[in-house]
PDB file of N, CA and C in Angstrom:
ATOM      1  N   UNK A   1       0.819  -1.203   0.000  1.00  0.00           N
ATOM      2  CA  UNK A   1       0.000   0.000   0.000  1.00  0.00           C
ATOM      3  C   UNK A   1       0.858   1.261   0.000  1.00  0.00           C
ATOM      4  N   UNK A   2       0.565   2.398  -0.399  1.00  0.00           N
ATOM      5  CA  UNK A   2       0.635   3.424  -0.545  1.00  0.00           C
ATOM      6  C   UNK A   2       1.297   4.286   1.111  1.00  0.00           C
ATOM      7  N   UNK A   3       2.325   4.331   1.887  1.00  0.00           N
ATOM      8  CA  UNK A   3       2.523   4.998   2.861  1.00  0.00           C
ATOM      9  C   UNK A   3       3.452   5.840   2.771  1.00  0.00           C
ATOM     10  N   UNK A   4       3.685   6.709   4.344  1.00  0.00           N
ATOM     11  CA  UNK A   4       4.230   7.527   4.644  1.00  0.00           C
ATOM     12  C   UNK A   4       4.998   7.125   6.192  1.00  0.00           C
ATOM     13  N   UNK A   5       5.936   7.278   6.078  1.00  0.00           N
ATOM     14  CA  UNK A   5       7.026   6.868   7.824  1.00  0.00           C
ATOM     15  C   UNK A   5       7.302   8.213   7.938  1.00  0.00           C
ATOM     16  N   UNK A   6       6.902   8.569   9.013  1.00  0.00           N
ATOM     17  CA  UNK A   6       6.995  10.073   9.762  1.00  0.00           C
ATOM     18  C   UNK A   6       8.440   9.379  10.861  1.00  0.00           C
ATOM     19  N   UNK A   7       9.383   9.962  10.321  1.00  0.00           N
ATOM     20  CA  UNK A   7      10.331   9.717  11.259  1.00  0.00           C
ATOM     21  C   UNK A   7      10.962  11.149  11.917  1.00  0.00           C
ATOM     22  N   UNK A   8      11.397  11.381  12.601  1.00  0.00           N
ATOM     23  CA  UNK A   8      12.302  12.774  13.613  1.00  0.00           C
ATOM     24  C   UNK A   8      11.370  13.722  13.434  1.00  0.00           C
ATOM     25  N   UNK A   9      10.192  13.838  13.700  1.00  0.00           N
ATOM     26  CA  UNK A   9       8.819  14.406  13.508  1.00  0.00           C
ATOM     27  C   UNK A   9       8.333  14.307  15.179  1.00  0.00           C
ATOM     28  N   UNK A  10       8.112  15.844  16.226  1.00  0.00           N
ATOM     29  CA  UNK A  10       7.270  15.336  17.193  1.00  0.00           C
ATOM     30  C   UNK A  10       5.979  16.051  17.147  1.00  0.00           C
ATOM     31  N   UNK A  11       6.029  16.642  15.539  1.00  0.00           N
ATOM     32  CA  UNK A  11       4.173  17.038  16.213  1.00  0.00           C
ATOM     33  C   UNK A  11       3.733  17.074  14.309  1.00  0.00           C
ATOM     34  N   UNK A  12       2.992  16.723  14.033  1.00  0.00           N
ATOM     35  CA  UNK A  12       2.021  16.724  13.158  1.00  0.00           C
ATOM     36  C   UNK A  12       1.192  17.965  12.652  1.00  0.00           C
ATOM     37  N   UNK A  13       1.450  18.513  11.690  1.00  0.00           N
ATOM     38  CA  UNK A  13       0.149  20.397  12.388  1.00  0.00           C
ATOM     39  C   UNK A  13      -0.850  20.055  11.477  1.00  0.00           C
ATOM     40  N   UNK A  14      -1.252  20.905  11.909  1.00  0.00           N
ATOM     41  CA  UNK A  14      -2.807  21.237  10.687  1.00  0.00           C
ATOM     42  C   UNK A  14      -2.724  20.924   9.523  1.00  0.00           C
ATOM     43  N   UNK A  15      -3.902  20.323   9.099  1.00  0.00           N
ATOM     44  CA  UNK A  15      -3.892  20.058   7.422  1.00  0.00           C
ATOM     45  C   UNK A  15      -2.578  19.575   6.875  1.00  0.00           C
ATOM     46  N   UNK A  16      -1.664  18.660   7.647  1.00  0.00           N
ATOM     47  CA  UNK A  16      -0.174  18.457   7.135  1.00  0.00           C
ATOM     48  C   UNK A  16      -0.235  17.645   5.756  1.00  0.00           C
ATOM     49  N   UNK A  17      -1.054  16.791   5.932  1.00  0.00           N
ATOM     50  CA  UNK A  17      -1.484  15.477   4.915  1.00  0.00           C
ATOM     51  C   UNK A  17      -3.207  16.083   4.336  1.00  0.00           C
ATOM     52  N   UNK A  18      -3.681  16.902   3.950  1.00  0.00           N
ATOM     53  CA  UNK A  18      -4.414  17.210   3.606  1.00  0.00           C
ATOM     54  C   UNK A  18      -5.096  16.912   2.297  1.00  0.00           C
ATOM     55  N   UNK A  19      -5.841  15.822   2.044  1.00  0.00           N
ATOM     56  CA  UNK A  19      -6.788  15.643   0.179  1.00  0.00           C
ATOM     57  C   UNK A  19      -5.233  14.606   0.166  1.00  0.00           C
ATOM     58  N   UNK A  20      -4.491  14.060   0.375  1.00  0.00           N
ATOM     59  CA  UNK A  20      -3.400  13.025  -0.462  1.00  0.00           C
ATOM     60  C   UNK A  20      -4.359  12.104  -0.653  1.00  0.00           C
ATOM     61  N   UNK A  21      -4.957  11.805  -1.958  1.00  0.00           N
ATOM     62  CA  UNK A  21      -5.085  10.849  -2.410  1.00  0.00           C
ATOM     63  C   UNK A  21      -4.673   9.374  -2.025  1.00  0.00           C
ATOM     64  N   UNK A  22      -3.568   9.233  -2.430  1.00  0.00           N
ATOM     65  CA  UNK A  22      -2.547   7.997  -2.546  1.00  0.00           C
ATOM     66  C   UNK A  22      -2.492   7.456  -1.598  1.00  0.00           C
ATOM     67  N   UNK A  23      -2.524   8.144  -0.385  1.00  0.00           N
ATOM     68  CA  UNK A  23      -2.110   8.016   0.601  1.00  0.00           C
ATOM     69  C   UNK A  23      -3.176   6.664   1.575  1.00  0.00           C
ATOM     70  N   UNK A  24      -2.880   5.367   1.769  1.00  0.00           N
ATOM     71  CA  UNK A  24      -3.557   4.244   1.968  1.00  0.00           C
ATOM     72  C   UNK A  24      -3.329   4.061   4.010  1.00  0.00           C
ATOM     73  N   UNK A  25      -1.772   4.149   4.049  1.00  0.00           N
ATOM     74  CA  UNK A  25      -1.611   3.151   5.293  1.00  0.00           C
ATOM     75  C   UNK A  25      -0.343   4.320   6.066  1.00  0.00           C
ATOM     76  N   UNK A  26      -1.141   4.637   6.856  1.00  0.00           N
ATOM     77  CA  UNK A  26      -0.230   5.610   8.121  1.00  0.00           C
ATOM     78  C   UNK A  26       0.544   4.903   9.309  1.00  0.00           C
ATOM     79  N   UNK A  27       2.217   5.097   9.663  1.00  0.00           N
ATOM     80  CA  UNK A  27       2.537   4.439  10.891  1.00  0.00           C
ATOM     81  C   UNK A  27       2.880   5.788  11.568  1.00  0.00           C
ATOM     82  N   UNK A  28       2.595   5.582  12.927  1.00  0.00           N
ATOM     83  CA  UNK A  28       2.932   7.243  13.393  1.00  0.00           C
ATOM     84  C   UNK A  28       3.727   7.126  14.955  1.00  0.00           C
ATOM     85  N   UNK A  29       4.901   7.570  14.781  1.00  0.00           N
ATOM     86  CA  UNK A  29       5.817   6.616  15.479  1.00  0.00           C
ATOM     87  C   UNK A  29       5.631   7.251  17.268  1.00  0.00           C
ATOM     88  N   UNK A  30       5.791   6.241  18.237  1.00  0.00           N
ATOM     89  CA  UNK A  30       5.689   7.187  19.807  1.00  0.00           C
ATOM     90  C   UNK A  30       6.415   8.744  19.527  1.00  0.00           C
ATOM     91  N   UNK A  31       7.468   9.063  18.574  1.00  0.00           N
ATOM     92  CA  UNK A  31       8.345  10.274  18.903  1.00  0.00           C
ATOM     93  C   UNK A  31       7.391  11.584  18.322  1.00  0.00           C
ATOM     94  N   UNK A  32       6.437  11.214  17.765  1.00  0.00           N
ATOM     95  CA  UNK A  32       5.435  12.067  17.709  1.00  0.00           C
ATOM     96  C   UNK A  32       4.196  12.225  19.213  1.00  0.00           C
ATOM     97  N   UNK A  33       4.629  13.175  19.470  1.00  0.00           N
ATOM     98  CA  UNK A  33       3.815  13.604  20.400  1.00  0.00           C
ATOM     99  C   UNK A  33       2.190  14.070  20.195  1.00  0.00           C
ATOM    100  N   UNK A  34       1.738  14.948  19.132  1.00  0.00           N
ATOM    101  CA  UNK A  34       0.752  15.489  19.055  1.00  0.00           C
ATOM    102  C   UNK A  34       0.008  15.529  17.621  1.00  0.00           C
ATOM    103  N   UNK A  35      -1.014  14.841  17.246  1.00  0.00           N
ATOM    104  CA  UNK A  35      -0.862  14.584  15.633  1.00  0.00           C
ATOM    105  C   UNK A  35      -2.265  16.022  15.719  1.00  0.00           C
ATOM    106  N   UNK A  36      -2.011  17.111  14.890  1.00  0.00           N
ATOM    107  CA  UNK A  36      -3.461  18.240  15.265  1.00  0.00           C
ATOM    108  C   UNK A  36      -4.246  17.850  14.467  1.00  0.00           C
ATOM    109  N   UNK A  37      -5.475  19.183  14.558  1.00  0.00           N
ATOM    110  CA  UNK A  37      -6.677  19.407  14.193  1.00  0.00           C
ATOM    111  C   UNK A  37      -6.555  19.010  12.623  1.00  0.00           C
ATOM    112  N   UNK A  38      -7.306  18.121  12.240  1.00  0.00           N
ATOM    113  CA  UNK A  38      -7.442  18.188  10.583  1.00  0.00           C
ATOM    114  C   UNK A  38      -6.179  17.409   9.950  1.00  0.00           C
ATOM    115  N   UNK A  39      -5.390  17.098  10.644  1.00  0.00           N
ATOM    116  CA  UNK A  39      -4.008  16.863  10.313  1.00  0.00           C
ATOM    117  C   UNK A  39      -4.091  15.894   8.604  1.00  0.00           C
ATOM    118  N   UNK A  40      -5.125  15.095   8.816  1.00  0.00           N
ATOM    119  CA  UNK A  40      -5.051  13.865   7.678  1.00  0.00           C
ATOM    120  C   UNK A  40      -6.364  14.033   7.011  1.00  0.00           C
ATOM    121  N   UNK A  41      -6.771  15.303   7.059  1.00  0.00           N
ATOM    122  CA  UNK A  41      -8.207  15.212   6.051  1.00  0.00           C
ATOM    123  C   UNK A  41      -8.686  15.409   5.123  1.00  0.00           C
ATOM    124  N   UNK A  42      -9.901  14.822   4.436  1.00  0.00           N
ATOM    125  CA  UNK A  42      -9.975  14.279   2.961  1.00  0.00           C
ATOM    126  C   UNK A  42      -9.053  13.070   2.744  1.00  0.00           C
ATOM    127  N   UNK A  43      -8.274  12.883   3.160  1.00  0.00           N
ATOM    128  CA  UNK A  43      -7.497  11.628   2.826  1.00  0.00           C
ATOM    129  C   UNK A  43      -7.837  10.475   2.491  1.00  0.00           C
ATOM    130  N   UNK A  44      -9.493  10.303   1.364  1.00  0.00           N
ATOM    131  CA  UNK A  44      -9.713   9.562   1.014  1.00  0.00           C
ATOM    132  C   UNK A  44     -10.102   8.021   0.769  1.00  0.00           C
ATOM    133  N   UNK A  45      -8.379   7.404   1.129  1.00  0.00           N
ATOM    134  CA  UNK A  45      -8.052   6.417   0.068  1.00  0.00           C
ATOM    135  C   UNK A  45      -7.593   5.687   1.979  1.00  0.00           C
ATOM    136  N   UNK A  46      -7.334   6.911   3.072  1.00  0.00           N
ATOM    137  CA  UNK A  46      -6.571   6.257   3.868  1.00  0.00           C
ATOM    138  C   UNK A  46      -7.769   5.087   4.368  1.00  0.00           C
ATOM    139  N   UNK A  47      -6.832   4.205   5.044  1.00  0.00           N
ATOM    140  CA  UNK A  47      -7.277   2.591   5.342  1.00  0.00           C
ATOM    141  C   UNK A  47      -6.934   2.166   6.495  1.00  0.00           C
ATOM    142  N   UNK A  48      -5.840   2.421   6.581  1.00  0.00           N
ATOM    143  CA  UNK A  48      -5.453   1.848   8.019  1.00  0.00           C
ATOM    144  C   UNK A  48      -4.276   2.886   8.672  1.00  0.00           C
ATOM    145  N   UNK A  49      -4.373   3.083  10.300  1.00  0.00           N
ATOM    146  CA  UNK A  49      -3.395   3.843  11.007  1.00  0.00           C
ATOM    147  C   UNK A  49      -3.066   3.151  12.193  1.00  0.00           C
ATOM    148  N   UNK A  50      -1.840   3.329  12.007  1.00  0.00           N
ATOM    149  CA  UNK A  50      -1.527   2.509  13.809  1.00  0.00           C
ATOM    150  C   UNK A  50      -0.592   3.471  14.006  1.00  0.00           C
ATOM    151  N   UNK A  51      -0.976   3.888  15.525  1.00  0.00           N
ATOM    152  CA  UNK A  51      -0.607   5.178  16.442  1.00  0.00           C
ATOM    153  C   UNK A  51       0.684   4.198  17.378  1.00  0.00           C
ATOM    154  N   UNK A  52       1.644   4.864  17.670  1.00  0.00           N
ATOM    155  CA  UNK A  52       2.543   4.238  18.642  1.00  0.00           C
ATOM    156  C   UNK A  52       2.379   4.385  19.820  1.00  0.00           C
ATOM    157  N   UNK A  53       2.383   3.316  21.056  1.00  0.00           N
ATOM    158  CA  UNK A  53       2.617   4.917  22.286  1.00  0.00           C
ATOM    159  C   UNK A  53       3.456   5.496  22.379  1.00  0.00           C
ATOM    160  N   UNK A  54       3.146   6.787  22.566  1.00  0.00           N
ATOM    161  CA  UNK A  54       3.993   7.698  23.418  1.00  0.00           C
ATOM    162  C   UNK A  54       3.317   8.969  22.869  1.00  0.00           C
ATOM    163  N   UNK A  55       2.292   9.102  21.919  1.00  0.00           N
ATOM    164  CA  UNK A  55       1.461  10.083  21.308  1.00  0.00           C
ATOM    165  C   UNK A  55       0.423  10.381  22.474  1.00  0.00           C
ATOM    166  N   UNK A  56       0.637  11.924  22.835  1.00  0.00           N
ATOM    167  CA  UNK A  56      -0.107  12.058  24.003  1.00  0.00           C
ATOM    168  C   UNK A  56      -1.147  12.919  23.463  1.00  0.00           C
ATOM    169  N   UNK A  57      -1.616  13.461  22.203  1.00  0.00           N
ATOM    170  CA  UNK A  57      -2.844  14.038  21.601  1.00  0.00           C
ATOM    171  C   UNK A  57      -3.062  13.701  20.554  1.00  0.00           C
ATOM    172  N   UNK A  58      -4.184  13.869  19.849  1.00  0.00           N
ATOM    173  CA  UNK A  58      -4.598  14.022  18.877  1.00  0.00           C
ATOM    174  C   UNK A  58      -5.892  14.888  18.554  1.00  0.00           C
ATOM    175  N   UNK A  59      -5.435  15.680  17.831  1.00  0.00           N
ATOM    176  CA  UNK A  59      -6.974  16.672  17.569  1.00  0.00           C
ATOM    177  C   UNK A  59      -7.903  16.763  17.371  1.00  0.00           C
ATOM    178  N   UNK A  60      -8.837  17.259  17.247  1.00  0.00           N
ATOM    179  CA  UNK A  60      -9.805  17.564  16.861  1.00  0.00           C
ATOM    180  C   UNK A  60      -9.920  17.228  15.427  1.00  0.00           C
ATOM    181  N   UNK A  61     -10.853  16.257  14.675  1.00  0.00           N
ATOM    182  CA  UNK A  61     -11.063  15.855  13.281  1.00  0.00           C
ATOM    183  C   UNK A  61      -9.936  15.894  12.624  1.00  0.00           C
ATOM    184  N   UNK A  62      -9.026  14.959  13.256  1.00  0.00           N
ATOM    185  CA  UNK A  62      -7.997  14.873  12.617  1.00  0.00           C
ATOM    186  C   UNK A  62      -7.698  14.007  11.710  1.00  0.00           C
ATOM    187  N   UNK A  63      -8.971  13.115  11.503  1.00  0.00           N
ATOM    188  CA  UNK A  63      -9.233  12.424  10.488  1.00  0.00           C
ATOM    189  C   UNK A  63     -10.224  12.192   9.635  1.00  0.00           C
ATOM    190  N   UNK A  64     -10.537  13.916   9.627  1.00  0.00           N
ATOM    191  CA  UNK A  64     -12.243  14.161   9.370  1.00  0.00           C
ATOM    192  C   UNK A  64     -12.022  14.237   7.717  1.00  0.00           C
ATOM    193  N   UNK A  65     -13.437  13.260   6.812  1.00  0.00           N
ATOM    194  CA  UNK A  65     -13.122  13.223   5.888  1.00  0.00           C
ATOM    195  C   UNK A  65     -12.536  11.844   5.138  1.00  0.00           C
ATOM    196  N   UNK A  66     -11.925  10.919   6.102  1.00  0.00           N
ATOM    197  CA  UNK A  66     -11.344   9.662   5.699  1.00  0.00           C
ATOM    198  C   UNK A  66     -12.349   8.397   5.639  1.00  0.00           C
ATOM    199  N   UNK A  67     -12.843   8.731   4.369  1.00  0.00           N
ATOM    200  CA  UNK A  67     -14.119   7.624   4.218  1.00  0.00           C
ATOM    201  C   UNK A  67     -13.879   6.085   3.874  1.00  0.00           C
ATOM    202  N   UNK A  68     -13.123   5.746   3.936  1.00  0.00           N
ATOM    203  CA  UNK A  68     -12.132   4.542   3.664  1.00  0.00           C
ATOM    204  C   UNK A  68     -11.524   4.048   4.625  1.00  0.00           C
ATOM    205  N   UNK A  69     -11.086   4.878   6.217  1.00  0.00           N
ATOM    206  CA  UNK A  69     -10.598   4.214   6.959  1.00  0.00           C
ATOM    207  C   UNK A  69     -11.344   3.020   7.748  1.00  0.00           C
ATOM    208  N   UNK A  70     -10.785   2.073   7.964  1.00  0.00           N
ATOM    209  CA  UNK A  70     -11.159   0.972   8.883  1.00  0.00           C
ATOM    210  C   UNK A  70     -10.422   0.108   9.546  1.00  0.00           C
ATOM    211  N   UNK A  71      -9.451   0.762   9.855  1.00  0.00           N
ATOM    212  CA  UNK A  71      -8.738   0.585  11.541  1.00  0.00           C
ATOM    213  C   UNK A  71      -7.321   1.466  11.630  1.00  0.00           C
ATOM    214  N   UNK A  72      -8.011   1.834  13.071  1.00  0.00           N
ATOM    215  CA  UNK A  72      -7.025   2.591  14.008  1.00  0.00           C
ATOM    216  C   UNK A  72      -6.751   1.974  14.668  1.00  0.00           C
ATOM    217  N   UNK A  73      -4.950   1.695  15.014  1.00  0.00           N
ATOM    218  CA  UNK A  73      -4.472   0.671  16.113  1.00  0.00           C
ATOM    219  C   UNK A  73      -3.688   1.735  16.729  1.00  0.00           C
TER     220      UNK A  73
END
């Protein structure tokens, strides 16, 4: 599938990943602390996300728009 490895990344902002198409399968590593508001939306096509621990927020509709997803781990 189609991903992205967010590596030496600790915060995620607004609209970062915004409408990517392509974009299928998210890993989002503990060294991210805060993924924000809207961060991944419209994103379509996304399918699957697995959050690491050590992520101590996530925003507000930050995955608002992802009509395709079906699982968050």
């Amino acid at each position: 599938p189609k991903q992205i490895l967010l590596l030496n990344v600790d915060q995620i902002y607004y609209n970062a990943f915004e409408g990517i198409d392509h974009l299928e399968f998210v890993s989002i590593p503990g060294s991210v602390k805060h993924i924000l508001g809207y961060a991944f939306k419209d994103c379509k096509n996304l399918k699957r996300v697995i959050i690491q621990d050590g992520v101590q927020g996530i925003g507000y509709y930050a995955f608002y728009g992802c009509s395709s997803l079906e699982d968050i781990t």
